[in-house]
PDB file of N, CA and C in Angstrom:
ATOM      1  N   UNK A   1       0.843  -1.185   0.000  1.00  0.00           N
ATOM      2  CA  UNK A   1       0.000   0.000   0.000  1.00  0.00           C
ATOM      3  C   UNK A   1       0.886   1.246   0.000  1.00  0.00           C
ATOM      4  N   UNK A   2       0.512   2.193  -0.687  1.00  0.00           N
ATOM      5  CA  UNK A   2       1.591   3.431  -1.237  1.00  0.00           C
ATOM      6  C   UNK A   2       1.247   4.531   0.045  1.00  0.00           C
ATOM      7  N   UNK A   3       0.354   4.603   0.696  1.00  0.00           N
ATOM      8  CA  UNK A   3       0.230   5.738   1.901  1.00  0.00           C
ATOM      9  C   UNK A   3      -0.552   6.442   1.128  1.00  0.00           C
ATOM     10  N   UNK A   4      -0.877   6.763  -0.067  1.00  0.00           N
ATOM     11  CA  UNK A   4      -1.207   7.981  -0.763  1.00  0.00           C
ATOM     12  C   UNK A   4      -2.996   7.723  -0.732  1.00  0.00           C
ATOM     13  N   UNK A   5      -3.722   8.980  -0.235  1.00  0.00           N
ATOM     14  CA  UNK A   5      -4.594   8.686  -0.042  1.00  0.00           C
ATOM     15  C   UNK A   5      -5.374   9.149  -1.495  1.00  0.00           C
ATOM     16  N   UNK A   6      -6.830   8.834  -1.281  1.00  0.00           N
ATOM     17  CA  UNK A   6      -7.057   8.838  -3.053  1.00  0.00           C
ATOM     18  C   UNK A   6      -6.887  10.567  -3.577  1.00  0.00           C
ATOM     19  N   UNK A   7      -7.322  11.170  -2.986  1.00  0.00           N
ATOM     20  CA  UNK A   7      -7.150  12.751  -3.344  1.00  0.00           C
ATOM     21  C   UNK A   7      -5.651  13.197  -4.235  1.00  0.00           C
ATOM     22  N   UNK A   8      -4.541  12.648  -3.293  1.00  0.00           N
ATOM     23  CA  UNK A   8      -3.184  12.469  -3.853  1.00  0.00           C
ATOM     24  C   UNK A   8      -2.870  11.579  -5.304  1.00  0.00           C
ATOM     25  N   UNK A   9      -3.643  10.652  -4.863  1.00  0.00           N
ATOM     26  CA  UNK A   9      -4.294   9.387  -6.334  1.00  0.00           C
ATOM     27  C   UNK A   9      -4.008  10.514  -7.066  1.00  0.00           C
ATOM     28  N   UNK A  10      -5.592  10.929  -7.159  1.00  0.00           N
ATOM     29  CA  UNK A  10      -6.233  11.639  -8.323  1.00  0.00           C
ATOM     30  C   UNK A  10      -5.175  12.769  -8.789  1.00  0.00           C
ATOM     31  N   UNK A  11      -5.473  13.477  -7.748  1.00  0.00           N
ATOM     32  CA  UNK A  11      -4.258  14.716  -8.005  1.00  0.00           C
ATOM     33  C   UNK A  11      -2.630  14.332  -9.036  1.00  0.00           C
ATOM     34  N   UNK A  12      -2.308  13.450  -8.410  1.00  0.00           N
ATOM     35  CA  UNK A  12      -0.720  12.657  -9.279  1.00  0.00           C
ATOM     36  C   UNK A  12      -1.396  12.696 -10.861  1.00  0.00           C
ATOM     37  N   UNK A  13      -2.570  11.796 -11.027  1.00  0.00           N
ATOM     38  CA  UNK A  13      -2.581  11.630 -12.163  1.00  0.00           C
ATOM     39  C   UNK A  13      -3.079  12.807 -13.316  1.00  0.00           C
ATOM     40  N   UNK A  14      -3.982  14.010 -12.196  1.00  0.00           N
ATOM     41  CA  UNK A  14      -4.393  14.787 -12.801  1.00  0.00           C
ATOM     42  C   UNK A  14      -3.167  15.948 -13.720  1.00  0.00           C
ATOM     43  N   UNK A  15      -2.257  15.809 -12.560  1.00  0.00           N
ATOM     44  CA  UNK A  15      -0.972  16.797 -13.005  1.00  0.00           C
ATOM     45  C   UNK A  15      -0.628  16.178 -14.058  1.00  0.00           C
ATOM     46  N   UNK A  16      -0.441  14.978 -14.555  1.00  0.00           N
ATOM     47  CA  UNK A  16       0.256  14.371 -15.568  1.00  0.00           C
ATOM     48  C   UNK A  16      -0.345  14.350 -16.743  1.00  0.00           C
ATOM     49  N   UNK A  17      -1.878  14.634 -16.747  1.00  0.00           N
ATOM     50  CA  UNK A  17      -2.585  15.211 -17.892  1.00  0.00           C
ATOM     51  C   UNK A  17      -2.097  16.264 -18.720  1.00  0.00           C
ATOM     52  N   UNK A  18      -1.160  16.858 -17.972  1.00  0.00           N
ATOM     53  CA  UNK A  18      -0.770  18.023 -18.935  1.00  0.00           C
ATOM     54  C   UNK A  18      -0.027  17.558 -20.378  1.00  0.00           C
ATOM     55  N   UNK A  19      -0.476  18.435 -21.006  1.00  0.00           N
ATOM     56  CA  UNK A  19      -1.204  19.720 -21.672  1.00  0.00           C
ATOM     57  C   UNK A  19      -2.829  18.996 -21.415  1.00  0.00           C
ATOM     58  N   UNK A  20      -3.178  20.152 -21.398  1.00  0.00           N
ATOM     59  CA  UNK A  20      -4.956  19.784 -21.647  1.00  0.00           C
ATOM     60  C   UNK A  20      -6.246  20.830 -21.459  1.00  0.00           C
ATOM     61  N   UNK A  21      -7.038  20.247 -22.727  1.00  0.00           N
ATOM     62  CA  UNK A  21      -7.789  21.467 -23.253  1.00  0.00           C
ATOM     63  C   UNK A  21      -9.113  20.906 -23.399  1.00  0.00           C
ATOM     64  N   UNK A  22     -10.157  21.602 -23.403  1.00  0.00           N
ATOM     65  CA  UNK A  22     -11.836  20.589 -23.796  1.00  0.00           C
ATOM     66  C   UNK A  22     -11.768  22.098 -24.908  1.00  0.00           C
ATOM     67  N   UNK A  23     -12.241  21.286 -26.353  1.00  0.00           N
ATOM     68  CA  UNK A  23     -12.771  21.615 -27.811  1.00  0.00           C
ATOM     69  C   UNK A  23     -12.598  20.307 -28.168  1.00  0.00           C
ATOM     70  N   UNK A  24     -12.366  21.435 -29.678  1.00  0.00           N
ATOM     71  CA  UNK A  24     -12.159  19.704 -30.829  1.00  0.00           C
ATOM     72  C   UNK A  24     -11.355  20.908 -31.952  1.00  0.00           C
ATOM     73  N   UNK A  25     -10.519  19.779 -32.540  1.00  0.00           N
ATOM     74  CA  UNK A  25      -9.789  20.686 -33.466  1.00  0.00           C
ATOM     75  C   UNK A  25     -10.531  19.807 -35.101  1.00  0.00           C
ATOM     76  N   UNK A  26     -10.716  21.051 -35.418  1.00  0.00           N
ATOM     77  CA  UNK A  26     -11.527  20.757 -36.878  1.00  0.00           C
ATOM     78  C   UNK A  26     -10.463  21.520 -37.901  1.00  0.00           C
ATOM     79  N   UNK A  27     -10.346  20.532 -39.179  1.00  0.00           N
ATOM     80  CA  UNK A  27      -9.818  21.135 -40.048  1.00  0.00           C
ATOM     81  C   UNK A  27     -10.693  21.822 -41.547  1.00  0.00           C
ATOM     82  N   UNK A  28     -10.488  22.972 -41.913  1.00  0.00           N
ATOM     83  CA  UNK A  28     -11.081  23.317 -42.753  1.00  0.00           C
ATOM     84  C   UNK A  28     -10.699  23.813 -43.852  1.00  0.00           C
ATOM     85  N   UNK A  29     -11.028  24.217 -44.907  1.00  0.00           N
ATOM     86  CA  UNK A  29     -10.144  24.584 -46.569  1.00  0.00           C
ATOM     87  C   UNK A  29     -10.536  26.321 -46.673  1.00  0.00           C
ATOM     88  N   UNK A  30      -9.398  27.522 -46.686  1.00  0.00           N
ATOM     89  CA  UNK A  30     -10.145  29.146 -46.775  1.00  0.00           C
ATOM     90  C   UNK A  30      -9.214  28.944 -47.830  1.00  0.00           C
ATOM     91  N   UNK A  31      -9.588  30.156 -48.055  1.00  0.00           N
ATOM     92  CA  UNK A  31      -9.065  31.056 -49.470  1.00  0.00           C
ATOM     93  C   UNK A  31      -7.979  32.040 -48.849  1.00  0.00           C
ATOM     94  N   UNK A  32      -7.045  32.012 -49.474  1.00  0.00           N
ATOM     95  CA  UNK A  32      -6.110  33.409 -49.006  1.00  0.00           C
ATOM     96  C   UNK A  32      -6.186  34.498 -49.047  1.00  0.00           C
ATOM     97  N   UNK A  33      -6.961  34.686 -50.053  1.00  0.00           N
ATOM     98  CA  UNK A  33      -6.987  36.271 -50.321  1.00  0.00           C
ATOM     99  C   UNK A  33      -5.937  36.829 -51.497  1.00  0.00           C
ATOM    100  N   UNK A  34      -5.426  35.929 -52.072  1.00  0.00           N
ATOM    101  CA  UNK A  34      -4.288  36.418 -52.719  1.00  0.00           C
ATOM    102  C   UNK A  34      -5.025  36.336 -54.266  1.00  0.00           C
ATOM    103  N   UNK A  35      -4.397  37.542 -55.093  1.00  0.00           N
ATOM    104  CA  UNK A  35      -4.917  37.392 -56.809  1.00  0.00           C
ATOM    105  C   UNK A  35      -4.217  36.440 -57.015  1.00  0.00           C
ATOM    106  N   UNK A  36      -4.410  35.968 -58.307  1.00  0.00           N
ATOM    107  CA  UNK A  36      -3.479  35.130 -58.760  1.00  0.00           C
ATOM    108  C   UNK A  36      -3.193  33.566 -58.453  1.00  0.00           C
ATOM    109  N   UNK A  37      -3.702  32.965 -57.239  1.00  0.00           N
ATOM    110  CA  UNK A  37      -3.584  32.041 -56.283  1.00  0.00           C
ATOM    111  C   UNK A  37      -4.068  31.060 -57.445  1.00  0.00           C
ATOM    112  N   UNK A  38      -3.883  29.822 -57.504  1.00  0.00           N
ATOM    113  CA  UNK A  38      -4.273  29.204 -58.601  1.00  0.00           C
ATOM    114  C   UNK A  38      -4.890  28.150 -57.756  1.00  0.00           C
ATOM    115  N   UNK A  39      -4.516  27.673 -56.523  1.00  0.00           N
ATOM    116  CA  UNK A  39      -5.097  26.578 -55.813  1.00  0.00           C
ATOM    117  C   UNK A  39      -6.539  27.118 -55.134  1.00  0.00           C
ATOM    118  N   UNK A  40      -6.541  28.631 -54.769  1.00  0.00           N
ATOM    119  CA  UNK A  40      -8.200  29.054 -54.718  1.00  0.00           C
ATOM    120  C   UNK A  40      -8.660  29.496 -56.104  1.00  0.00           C
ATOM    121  N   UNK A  41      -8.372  29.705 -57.023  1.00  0.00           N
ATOM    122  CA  UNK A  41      -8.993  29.541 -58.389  1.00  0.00           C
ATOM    123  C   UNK A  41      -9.587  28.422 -58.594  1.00  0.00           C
ATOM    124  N   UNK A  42      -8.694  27.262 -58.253  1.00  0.00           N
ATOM    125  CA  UNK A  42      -8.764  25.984 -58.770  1.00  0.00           C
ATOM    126  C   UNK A  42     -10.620  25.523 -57.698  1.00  0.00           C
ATOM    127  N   UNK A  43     -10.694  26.512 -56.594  1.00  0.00           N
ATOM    128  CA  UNK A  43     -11.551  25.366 -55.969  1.00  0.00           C
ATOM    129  C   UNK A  43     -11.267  24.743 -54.153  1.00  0.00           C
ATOM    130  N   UNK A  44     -10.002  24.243 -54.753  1.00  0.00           N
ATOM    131  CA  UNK A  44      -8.818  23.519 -53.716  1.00  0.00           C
ATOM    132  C   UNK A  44      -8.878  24.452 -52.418  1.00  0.00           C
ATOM    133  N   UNK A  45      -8.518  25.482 -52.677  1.00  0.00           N
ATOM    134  CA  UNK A  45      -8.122  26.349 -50.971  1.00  0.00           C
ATOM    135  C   UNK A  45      -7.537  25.588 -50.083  1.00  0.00           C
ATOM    136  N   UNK A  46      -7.030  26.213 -48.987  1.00  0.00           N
ATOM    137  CA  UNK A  46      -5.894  26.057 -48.262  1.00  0.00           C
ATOM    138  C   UNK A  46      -6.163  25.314 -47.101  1.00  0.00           C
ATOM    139  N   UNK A  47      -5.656  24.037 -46.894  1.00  0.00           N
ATOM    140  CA  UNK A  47      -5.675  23.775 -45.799  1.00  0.00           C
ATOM    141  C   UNK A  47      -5.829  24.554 -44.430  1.00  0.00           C
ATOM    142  N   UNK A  48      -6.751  24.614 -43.053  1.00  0.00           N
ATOM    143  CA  UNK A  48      -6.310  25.581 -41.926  1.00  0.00           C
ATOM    144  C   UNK A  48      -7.002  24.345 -40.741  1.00  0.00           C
ATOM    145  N   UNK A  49      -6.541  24.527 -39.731  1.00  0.00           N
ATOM    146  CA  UNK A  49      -6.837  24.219 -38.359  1.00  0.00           C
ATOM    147  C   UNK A  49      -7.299  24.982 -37.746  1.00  0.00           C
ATOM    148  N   UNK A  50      -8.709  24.881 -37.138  1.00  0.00           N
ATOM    149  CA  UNK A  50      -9.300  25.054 -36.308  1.00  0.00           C
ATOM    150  C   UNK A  50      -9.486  24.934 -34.649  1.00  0.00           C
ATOM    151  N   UNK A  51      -9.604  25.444 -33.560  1.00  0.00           N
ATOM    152  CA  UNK A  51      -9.547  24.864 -32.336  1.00  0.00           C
ATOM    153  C   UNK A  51     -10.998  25.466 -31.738  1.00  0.00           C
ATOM    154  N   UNK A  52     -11.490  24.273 -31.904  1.00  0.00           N
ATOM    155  CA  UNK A  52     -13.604  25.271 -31.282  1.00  0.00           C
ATOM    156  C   UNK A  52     -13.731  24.979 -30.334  1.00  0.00           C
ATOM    157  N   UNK A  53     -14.498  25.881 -29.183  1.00  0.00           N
ATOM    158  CA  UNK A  53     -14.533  25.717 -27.840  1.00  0.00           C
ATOM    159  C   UNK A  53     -15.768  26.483 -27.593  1.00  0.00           C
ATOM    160  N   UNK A  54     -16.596  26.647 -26.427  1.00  0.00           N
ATOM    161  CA  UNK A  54     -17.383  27.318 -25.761  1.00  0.00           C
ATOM    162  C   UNK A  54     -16.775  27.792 -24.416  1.00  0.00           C
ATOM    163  N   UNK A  55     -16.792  29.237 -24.408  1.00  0.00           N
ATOM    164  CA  UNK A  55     -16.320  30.624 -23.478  1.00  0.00           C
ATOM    165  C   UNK A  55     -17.977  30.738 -23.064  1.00  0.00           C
ATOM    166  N   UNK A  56     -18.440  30.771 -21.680  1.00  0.00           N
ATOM    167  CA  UNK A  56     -19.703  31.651 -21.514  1.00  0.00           C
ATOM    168  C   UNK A  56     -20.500  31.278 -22.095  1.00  0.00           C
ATOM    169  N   UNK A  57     -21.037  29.810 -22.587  1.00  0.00           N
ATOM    170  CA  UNK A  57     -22.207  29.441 -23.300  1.00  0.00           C
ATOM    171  C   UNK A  57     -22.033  30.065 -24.845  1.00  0.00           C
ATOM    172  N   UNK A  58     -20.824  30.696 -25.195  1.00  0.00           N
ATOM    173  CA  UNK A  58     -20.806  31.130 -26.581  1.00  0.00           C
ATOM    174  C   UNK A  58     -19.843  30.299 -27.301  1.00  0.00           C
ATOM    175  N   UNK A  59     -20.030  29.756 -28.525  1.00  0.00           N
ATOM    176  CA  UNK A  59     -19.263  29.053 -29.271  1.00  0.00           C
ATOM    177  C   UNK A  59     -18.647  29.605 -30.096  1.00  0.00           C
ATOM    178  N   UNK A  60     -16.695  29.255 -29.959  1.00  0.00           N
ATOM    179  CA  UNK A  60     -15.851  30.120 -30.513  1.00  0.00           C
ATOM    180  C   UNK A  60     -15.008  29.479 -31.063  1.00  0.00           C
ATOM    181  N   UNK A  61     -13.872  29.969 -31.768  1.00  0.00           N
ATOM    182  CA  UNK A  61     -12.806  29.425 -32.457  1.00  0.00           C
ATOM    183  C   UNK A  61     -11.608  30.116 -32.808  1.00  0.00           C
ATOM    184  N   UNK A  62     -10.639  29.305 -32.322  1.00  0.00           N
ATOM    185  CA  UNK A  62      -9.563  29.840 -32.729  1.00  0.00           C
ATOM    186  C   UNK A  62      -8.272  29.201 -33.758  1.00  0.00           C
ATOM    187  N   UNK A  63      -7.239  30.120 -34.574  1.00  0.00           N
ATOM    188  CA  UNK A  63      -6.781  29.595 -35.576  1.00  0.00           C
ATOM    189  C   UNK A  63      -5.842  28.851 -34.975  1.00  0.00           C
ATOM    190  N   UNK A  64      -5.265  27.437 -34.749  1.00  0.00           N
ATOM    191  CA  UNK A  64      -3.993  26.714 -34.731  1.00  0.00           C
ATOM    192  C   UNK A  64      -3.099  26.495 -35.740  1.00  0.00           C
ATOM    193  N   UNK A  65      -1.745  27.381 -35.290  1.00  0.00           N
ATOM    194  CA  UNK A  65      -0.889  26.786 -36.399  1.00  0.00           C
ATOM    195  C   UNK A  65      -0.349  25.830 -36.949  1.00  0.00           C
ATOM    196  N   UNK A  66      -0.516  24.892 -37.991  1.00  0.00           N
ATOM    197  CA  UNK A  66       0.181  23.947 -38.074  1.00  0.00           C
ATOM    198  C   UNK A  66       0.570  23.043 -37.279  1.00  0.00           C
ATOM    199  N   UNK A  67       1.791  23.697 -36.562  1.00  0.00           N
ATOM    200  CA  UNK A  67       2.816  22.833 -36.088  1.00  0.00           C
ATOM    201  C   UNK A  67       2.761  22.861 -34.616  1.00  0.00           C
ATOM    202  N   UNK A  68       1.622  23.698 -34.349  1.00  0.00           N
ATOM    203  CA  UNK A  68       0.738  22.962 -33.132  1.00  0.00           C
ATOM    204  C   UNK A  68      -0.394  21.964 -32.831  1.00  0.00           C
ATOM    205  N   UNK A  69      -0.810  21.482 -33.849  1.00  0.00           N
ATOM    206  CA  UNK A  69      -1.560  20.572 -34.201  1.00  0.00           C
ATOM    207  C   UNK A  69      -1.716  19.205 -33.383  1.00  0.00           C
ATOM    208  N   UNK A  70      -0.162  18.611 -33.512  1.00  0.00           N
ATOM    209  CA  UNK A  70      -0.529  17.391 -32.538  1.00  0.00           C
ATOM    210  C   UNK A  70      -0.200  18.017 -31.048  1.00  0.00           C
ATOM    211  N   UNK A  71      -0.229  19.196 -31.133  1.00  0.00           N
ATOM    212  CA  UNK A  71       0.080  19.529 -28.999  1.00  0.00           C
ATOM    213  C   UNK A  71      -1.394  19.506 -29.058  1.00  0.00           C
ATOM    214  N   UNK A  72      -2.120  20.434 -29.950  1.00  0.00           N
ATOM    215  CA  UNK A  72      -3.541  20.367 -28.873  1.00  0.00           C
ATOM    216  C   UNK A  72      -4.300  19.139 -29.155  1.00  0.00           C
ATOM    217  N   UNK A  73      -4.188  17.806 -30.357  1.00  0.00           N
ATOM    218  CA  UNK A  73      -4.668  17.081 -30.273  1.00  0.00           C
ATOM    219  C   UNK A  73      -4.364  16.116 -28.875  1.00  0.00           C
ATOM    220  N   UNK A  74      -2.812  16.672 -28.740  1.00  0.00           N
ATOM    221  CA  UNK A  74      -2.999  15.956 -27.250  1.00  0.00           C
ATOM    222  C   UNK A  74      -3.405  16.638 -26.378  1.00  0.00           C
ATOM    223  N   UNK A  75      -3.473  17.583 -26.299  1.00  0.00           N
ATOM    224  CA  UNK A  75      -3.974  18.316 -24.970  1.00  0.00           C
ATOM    225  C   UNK A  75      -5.683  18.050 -24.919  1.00  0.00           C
ATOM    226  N   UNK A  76      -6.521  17.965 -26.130  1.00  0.00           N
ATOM    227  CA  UNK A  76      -7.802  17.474 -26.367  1.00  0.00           C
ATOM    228  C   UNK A  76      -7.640  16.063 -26.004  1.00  0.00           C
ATOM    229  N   UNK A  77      -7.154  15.099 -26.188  1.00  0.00           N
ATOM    230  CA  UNK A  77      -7.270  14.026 -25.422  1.00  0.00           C
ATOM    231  C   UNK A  77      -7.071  13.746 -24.081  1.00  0.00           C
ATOM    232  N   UNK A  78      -6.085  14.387 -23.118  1.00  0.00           N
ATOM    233  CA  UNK A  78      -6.175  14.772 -22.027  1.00  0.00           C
ATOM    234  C   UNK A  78      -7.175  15.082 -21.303  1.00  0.00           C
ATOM    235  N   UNK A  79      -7.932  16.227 -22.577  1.00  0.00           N
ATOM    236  CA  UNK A  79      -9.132  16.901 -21.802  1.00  0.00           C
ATOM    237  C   UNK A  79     -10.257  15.799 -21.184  1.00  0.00           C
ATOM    238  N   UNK A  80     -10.454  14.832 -22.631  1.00  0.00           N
ATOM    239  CA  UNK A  80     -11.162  13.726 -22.403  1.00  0.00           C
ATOM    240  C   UNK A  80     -11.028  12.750 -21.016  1.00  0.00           C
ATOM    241  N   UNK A  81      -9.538  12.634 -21.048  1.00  0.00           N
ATOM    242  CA  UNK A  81      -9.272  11.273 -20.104  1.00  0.00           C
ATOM    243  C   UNK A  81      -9.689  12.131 -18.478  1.00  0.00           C
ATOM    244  N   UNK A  82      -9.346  13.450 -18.620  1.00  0.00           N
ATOM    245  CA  UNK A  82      -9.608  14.312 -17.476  1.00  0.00           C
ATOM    246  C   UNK A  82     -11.350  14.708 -17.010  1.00  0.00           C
ATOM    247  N   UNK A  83     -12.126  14.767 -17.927  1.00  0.00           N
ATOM    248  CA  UNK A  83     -13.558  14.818 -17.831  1.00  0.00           C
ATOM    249  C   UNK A  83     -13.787  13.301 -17.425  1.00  0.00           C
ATOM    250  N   UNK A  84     -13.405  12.259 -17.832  1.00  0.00           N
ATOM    251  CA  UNK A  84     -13.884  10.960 -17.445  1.00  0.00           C
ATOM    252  C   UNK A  84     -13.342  10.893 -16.120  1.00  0.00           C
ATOM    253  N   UNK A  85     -12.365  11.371 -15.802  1.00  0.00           N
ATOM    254  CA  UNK A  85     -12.131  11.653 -13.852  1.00  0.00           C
ATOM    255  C   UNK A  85     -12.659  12.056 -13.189  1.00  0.00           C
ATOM    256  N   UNK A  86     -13.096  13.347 -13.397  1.00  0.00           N
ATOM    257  CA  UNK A  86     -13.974  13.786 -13.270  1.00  0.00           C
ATOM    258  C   UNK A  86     -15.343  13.278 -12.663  1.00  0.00           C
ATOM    259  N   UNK A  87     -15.919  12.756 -13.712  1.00  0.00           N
ATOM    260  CA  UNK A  87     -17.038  11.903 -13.920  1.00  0.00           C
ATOM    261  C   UNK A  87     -17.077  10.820 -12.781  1.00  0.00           C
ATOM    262  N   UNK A  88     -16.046  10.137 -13.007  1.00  0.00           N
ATOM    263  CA  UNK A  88     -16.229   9.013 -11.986  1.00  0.00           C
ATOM    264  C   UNK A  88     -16.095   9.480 -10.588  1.00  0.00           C
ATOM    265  N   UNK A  89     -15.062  10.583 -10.241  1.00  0.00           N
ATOM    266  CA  UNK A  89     -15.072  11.138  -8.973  1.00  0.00           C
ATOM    267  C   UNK A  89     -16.040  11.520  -8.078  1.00  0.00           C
ATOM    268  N   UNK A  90     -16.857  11.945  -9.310  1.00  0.00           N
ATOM    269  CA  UNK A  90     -18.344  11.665  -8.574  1.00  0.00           C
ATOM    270  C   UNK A  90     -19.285  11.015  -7.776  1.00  0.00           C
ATOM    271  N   UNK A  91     -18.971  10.210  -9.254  1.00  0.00           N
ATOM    272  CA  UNK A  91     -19.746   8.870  -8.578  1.00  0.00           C
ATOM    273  C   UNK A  91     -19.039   8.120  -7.125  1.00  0.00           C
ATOM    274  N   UNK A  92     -17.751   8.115  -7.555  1.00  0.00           N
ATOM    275  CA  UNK A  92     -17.210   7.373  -6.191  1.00  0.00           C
ATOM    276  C   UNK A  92     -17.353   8.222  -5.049  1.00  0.00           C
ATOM    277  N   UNK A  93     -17.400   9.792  -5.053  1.00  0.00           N
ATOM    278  CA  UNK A  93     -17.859  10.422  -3.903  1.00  0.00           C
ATOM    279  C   UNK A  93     -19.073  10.155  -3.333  1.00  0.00           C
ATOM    280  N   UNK A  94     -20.004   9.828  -4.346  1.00  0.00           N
ATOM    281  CA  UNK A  94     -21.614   9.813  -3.855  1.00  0.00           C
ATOM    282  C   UNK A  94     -21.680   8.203  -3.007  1.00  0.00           C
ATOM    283  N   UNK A  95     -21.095   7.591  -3.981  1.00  0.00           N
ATOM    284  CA  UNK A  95     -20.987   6.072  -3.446  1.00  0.00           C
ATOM    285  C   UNK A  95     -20.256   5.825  -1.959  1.00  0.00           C
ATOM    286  N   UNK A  96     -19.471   6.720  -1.815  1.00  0.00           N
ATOM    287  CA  UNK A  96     -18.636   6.208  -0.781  1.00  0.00           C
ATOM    288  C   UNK A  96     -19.077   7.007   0.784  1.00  0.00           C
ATOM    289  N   UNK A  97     -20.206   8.222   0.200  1.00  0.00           N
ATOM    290  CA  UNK A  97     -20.878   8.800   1.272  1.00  0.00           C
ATOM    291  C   UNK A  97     -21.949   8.252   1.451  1.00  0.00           C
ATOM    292  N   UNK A  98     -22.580   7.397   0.431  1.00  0.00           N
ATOM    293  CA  UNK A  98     -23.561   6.384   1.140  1.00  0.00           C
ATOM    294  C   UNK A  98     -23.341   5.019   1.889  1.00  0.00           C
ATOM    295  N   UNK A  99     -22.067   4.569   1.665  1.00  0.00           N
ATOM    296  CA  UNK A  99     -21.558   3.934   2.236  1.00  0.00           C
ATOM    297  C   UNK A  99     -21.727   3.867   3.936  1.00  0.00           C
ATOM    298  N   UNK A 100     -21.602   5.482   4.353  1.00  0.00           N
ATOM    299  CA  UNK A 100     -21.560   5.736   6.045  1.00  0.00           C
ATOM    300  C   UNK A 100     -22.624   5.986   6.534  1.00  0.00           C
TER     301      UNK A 100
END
């Protein structure tokens, strides 16, 4: 037995979640803006990353660059494994106060 009581549990594992974010990163095709562009002529447009979230019940978005892409896909999976802690913490609180 480690001494560590569950709070410490949770806590250890919660720190190790890091990075971590709740959205979803969506990818989408814009136009540049540029004359001449032959790949928005064509149709095609430009690859971009998305990062959508809700601030205040309002649904928002922001641009990710590139080559941040797999940080916030991990930090979005984090978010996940961290809401399912969450979740259960619950339950095991409710459970374990009916217990007494």
């Amino acid at each position: 037995m480690s001494g560590r009581s569950d709070y410490e549990n949770w806590l250890s594992e919660a720190i190790g979640s890091w990075p971590v974010a709740k959205g979803s990163l969506t990818e989408v095709r814009k136009t540049c803006g540029k004359s001449g562009c032959r790949r928005c002529a064509s149709g095609e447009k430009h690859p971009a990353w998305l990062f959508m979230y809700r601030l205040d019940g309002k649904a928002c978005s922001m641009h990710v660059p590139r080559q941040l892409v797999p940080l916030i896909e991990t930090a979005i999976e984090n978010g996940h494994r961290l809401e399912r802690q969450l979740v259960e913490s619950g339950i095991a609180l409710i459970r374990n106060r009916l217990k007494k």
